[in-house]
N, C-alpha and C. Protein backbone atom coordinates (compact mmCIF):
# COMPACT_ATOMS: atom_id res chain seq x y z
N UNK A 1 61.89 -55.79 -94.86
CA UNK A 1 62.43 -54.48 -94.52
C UNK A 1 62.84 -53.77 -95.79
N UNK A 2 62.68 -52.44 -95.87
CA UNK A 2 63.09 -51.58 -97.09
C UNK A 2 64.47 -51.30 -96.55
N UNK A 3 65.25 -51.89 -98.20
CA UNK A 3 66.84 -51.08 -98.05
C UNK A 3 66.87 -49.89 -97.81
N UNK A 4 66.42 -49.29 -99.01
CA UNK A 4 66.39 -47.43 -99.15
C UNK A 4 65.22 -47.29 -99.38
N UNK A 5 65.24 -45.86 -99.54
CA UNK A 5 63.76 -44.99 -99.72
C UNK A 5 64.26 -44.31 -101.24
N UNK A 6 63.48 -44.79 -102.13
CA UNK A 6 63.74 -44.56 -103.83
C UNK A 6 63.13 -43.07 -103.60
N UNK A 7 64.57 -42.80 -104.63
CA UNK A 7 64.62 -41.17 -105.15
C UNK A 7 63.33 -40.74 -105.76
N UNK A 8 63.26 -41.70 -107.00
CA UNK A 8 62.18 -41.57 -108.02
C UNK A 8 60.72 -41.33 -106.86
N UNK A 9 59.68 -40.59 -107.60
CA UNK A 9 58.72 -39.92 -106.41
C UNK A 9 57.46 -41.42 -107.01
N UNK A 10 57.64 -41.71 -107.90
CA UNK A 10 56.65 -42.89 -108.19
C UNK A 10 56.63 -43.95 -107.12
N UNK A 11 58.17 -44.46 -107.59
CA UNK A 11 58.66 -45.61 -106.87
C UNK A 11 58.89 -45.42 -105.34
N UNK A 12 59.27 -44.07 -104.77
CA UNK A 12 59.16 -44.10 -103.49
C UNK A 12 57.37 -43.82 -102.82
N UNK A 13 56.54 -43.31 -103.52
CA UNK A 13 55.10 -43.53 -103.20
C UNK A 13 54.40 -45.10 -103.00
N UNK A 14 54.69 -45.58 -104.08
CA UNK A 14 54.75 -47.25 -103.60
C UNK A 14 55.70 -47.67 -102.37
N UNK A 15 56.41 -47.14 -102.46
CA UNK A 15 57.29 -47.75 -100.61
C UNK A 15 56.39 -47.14 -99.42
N UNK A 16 55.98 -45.59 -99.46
CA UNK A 16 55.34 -45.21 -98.35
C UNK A 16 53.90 -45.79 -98.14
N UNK A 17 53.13 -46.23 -99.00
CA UNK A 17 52.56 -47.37 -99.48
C UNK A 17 51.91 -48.81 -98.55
N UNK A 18 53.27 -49.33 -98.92
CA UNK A 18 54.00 -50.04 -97.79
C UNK A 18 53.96 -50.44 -96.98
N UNK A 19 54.59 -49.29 -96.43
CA UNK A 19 55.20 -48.71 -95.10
C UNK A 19 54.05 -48.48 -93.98
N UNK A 20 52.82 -47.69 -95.01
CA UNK A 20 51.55 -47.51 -94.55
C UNK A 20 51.13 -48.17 -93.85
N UNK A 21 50.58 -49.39 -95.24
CA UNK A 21 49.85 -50.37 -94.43
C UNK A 21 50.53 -51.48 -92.94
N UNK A 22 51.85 -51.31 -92.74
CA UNK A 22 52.28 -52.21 -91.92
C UNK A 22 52.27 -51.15 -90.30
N UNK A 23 51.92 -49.93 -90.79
CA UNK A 23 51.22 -49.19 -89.09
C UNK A 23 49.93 -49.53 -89.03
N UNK A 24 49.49 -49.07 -87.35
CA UNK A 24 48.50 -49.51 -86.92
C UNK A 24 47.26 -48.66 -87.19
N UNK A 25 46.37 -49.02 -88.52
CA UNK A 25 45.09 -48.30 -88.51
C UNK A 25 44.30 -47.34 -87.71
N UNK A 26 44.23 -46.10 -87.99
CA UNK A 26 43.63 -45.36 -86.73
C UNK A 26 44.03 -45.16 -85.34
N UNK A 27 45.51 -45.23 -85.56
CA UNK A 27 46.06 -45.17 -84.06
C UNK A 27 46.57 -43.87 -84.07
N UNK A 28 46.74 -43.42 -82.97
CA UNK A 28 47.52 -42.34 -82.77
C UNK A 28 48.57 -42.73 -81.73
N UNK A 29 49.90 -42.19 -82.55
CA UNK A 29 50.87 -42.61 -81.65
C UNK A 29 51.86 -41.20 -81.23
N UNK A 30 52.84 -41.55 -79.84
CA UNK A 30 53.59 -40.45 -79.64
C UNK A 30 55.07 -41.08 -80.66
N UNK A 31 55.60 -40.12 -80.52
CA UNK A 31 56.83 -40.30 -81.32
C UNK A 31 58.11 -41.41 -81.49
N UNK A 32 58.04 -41.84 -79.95
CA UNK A 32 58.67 -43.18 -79.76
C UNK A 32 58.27 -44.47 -80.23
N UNK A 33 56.89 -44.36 -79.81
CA UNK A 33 55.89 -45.62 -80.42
C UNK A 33 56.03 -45.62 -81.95
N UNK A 34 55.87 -44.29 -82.45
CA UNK A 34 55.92 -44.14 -84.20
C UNK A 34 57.35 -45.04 -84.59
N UNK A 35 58.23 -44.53 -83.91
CA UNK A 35 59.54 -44.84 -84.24
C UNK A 35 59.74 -46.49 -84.21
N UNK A 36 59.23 -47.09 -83.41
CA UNK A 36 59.40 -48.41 -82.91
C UNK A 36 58.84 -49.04 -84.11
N UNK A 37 57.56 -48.60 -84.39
CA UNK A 37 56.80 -49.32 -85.43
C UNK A 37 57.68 -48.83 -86.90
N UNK A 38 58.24 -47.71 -86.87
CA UNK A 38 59.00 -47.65 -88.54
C UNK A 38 60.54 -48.23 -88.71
N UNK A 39 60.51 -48.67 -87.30
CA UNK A 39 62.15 -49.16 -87.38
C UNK A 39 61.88 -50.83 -87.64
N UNK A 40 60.92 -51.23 -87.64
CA UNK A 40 60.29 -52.54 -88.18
C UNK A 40 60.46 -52.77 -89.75
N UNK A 41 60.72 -51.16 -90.82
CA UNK A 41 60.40 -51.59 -91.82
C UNK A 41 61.41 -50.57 -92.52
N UNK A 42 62.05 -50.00 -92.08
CA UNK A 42 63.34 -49.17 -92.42
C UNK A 42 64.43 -48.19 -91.18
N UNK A 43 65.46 -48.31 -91.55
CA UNK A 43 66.39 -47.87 -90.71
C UNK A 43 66.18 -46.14 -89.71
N UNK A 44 66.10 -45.48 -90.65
CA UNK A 44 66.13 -43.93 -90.46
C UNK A 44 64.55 -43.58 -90.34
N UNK A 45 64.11 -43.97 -89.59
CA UNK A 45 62.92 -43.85 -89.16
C UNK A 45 62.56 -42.20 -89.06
N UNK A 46 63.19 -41.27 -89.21
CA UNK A 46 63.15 -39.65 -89.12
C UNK A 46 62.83 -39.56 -90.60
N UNK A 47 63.38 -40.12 -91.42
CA UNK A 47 63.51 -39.82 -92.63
C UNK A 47 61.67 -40.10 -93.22
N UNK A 48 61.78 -41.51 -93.04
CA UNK A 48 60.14 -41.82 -93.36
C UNK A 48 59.12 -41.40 -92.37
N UNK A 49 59.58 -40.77 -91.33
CA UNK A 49 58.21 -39.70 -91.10
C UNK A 49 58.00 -38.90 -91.76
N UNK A 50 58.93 -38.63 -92.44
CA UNK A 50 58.76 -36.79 -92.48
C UNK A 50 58.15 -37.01 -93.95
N UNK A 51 58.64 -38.33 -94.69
CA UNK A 51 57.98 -38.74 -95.71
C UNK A 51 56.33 -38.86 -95.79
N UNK A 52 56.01 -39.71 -94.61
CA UNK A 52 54.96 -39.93 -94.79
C UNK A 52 53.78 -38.59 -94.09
N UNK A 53 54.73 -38.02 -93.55
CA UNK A 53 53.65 -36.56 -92.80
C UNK A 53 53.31 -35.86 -94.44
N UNK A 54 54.99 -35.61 -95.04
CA UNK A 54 55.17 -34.66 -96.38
C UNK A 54 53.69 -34.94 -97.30
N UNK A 55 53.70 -36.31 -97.50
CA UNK A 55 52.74 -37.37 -98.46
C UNK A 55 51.43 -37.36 -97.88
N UNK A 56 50.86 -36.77 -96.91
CA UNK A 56 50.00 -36.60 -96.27
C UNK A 56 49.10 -38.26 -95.90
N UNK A 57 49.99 -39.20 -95.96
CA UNK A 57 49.77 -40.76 -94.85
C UNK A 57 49.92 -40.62 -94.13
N UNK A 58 50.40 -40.05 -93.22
CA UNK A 58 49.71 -39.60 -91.67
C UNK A 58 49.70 -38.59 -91.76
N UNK A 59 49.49 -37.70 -90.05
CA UNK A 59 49.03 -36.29 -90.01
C UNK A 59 49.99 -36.60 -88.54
N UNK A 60 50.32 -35.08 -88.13
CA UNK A 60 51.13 -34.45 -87.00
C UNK A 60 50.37 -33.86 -86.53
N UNK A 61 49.27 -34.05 -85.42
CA UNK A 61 48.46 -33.07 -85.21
C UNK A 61 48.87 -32.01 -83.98
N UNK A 62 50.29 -32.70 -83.27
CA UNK A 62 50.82 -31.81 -82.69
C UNK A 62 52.26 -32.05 -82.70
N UNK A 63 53.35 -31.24 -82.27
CA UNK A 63 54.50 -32.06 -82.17
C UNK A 63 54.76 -33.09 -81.06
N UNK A 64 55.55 -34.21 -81.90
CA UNK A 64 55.57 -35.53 -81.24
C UNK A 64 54.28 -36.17 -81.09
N UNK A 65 53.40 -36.00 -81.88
CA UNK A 65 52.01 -36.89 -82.12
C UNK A 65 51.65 -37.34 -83.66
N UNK A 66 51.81 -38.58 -83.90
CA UNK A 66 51.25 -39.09 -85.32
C UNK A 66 49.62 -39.98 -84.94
N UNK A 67 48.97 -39.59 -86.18
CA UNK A 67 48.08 -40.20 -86.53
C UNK A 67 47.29 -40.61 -87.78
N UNK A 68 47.46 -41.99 -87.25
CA UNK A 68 47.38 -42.86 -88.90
C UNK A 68 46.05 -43.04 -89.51
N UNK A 69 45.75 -42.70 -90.50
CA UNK A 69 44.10 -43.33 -91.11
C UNK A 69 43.82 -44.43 -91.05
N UNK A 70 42.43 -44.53 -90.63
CA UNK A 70 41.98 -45.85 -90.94
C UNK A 70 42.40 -46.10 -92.66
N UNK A 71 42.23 -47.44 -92.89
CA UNK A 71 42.84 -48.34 -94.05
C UNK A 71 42.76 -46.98 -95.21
């Protein structure tokens, strides 16, 4: 599990990273499901969405819909 989400934009790109690979390849999930799977690997699960939407590792293709790239 990640303590925090590093300030530094290097070191927190290697966490989202991560974070990435431990969601499910090519899935598309609703927002609860997202949540379930990021609370597996950090607390504030709002926080590292918005990280990983920002970082363009997943995509929002609507609200309350994530979808993850294949590998």
């Amino acid at each position: 599990m990640l303590i925090q989400i590093p300030r530094r934009e290097a070191k927190r790109a290697i966490a989202l990273d991560w974070i990435t690979a431990h969601l499910p390849a090519g899935a598309t999930l609703n927002e609860k499901r997202m949540n379930e799977a990021l609370a597996a690997v950090h607390d504030d699960t709002a926080a590292v969405r918005r990280y990983l939407v920002d970082s363009g590792r997943i995509t929002r293709p609507e609200p309350g819909v994530y979808s993850i790239p294949n590998g």
